[in-house]
N, C-alpha and C. Protein backbone atom coordinates (compact mmCIF):
# COMPACT_ATOMS: atom_id res chain seq x y z
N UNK A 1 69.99 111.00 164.90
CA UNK A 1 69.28 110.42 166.01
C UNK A 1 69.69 111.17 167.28
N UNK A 2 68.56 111.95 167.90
CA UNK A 2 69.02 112.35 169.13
C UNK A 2 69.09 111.40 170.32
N UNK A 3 69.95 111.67 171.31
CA UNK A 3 69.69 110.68 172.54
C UNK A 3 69.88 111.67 173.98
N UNK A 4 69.36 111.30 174.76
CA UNK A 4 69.23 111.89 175.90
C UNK A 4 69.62 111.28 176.95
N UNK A 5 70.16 112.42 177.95
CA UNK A 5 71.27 111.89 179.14
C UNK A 5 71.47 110.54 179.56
N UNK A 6 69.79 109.99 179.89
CA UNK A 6 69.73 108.93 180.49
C UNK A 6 70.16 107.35 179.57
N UNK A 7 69.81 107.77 178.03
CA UNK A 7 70.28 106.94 177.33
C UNK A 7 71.85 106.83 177.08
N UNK A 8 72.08 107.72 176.86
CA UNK A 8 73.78 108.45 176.99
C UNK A 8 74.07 107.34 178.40
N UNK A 9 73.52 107.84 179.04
CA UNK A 9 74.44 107.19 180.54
C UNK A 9 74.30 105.85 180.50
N UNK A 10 73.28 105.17 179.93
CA UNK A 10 72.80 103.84 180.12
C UNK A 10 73.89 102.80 179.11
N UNK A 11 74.14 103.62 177.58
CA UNK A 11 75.22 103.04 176.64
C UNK A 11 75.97 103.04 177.18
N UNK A 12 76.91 103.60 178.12
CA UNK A 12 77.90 103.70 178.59
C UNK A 12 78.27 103.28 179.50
N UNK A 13 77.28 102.63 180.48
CA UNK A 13 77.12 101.63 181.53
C UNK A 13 77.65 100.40 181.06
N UNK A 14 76.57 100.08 179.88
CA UNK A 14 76.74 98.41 179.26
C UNK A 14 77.14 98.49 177.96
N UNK A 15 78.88 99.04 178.08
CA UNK A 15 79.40 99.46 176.77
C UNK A 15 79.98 97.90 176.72
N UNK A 16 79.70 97.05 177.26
CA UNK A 16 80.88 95.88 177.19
C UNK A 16 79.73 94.79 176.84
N UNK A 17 78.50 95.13 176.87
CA UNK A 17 77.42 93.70 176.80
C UNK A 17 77.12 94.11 175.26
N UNK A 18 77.69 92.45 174.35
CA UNK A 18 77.19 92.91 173.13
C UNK A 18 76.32 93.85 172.33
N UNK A 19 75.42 93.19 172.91
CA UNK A 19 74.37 94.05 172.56
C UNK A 19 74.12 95.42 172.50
N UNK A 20 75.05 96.29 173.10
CA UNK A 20 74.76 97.49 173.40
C UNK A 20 75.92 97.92 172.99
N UNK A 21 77.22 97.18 172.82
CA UNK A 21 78.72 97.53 171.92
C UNK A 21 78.31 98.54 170.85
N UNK A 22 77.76 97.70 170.17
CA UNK A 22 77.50 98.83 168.38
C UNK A 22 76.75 100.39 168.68
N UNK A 23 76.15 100.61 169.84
CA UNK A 23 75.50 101.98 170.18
C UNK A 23 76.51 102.72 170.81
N UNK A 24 77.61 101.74 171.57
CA UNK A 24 78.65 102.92 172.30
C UNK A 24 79.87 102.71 171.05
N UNK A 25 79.87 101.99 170.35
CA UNK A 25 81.24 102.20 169.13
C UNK A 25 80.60 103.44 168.40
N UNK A 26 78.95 103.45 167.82
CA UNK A 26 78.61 103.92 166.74
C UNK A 26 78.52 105.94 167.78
N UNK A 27 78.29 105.82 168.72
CA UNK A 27 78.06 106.56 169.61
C UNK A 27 79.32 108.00 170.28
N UNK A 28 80.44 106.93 170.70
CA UNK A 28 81.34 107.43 171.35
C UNK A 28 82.92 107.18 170.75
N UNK A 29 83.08 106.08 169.93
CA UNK A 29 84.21 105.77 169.44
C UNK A 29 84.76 106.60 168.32
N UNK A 30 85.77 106.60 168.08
CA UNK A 30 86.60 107.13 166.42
C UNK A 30 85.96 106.62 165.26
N UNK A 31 85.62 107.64 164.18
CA UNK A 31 84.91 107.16 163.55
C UNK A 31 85.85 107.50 162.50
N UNK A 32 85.57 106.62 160.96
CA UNK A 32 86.29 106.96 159.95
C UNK A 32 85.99 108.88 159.61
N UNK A 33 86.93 108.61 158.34
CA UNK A 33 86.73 110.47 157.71
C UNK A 33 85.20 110.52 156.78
N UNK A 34 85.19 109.10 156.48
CA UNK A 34 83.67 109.80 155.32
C UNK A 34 82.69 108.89 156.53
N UNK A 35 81.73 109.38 156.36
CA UNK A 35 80.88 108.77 156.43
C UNK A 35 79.40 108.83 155.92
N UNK A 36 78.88 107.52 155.79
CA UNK A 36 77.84 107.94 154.21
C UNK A 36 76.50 106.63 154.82
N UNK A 37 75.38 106.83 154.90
CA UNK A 37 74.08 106.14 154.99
C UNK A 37 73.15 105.70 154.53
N UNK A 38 72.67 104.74 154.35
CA UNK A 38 71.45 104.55 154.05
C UNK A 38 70.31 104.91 155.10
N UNK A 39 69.76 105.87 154.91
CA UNK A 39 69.12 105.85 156.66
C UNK A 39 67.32 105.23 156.16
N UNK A 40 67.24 104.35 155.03
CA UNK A 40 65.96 104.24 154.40
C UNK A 40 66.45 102.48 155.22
N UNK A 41 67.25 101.70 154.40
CA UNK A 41 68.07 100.37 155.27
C UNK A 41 68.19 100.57 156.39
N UNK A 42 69.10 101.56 156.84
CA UNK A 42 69.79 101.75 158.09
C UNK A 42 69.37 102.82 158.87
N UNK A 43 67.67 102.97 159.91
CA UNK A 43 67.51 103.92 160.31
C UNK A 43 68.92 104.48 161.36
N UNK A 44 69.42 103.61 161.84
CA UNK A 44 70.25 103.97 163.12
C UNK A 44 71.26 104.46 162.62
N UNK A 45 71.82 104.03 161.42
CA UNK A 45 73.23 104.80 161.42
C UNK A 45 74.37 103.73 161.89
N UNK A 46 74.21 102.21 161.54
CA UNK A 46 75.06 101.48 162.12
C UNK A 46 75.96 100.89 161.65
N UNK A 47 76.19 100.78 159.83
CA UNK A 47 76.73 100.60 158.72
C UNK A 47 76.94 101.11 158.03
N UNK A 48 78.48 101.69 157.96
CA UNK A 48 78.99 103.07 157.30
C UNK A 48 79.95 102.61 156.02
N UNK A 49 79.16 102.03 154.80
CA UNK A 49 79.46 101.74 153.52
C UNK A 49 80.67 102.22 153.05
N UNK A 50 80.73 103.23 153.68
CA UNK A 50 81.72 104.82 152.65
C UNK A 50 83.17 103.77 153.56
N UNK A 51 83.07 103.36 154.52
CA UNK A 51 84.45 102.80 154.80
C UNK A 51 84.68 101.26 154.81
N UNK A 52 83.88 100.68 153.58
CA UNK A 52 84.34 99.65 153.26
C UNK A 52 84.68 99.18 151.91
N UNK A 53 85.54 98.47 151.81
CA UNK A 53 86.44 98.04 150.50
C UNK A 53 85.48 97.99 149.49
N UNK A 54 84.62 97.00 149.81
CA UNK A 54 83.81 96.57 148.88
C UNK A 54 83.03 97.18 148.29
N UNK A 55 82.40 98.70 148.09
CA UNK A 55 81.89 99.69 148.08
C UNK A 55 82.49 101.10 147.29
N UNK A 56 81.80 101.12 146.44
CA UNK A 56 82.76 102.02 145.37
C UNK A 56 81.51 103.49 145.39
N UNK A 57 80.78 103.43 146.28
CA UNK A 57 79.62 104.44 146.57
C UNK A 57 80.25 105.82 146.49
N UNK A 58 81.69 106.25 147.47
CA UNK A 58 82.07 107.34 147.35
C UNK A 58 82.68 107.96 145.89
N UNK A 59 83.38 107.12 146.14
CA UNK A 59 83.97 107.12 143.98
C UNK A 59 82.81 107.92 143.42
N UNK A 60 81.44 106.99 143.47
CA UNK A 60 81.03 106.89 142.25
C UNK A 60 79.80 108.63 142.40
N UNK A 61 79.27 108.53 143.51
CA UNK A 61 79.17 110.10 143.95
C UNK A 61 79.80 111.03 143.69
N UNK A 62 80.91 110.77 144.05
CA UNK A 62 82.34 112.11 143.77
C UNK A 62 82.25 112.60 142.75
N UNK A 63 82.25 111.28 141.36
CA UNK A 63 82.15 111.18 140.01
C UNK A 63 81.40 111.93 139.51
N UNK A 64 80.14 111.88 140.27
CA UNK A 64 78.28 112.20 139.77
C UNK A 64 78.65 113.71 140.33
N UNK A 65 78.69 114.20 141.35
CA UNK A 65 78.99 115.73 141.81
C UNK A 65 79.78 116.77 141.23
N UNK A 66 81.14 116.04 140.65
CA UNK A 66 81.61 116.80 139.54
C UNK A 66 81.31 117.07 138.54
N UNK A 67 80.82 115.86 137.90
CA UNK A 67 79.72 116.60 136.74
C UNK A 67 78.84 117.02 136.61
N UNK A 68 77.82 117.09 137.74
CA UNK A 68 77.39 118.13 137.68
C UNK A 68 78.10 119.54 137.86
N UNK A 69 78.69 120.10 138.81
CA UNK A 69 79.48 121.34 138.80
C UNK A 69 80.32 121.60 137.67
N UNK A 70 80.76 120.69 136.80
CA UNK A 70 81.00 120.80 135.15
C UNK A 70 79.75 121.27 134.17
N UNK A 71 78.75 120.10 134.37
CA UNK A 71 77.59 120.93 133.43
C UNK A 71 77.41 122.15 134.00
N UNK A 72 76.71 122.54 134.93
CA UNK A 72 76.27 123.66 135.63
C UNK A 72 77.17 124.78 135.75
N UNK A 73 78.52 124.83 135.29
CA UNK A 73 79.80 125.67 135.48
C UNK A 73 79.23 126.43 136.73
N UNK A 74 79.48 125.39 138.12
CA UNK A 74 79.23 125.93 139.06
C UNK A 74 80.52 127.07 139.11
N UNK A 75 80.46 128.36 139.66
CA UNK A 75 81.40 129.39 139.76
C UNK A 75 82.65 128.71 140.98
N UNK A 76 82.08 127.89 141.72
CA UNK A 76 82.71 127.61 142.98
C UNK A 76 83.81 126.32 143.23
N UNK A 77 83.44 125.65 142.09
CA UNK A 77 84.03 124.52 141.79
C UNK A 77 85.21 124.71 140.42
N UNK A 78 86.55 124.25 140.44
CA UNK A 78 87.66 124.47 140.17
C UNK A 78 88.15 123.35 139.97
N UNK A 79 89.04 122.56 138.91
CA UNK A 79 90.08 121.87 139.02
C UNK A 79 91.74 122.20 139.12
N UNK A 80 91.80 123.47 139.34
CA UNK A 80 93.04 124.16 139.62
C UNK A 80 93.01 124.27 141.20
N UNK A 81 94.56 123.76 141.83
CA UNK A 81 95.03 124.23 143.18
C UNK A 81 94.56 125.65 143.33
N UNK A 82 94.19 125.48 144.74
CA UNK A 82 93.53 127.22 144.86
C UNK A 82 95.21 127.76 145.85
N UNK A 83 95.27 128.98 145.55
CA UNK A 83 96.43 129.33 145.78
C UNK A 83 96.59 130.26 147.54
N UNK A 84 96.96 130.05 148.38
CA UNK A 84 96.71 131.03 149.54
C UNK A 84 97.92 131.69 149.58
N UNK A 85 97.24 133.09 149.74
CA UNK A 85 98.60 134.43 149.71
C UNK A 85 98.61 134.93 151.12
């Protein structure tokens, strides 16, 4: 989602009125390390699954991505420490 100056400036005005909290958290705040969307549910981007307990989404992706790069003997993908000299 792009946003422009004036919106930028406006979240940040009324970062304290509920309503407008979740655009300057989702916006300007620390965000976890994964982050993962439904953007079909969630056009905005306001519920980030990948950092909640209850949610085994990353697992189960991770799971699905390796095997593929197993079937596919992707060249690039490794289960050995890669070594730096």
């Amino acid at each position: 989602m792009l946003i422009d100056n004036k919106k930028r400036q406006n979240v940040i005005k009324t970062r304290n009125d509920p309503e407008n909290a979740k655009f300057y958290d989702r916006w300007f705040a620390k965000r976890g390390v994964l982050e993962l969307y439904d953007c079909e549910k969630d056009p905005a981007q306001l519920h980030n699954p990948a950092n909640h307990p209850d949610h085994n989404i990353v697992n189960q992706l991770r799971s699905r991505l390796i095997r593929y790069f197993e079937t596919t003997k992707d060249p690039g993908f490794t289960d050995q420490a890669c070594k730096i000299r």
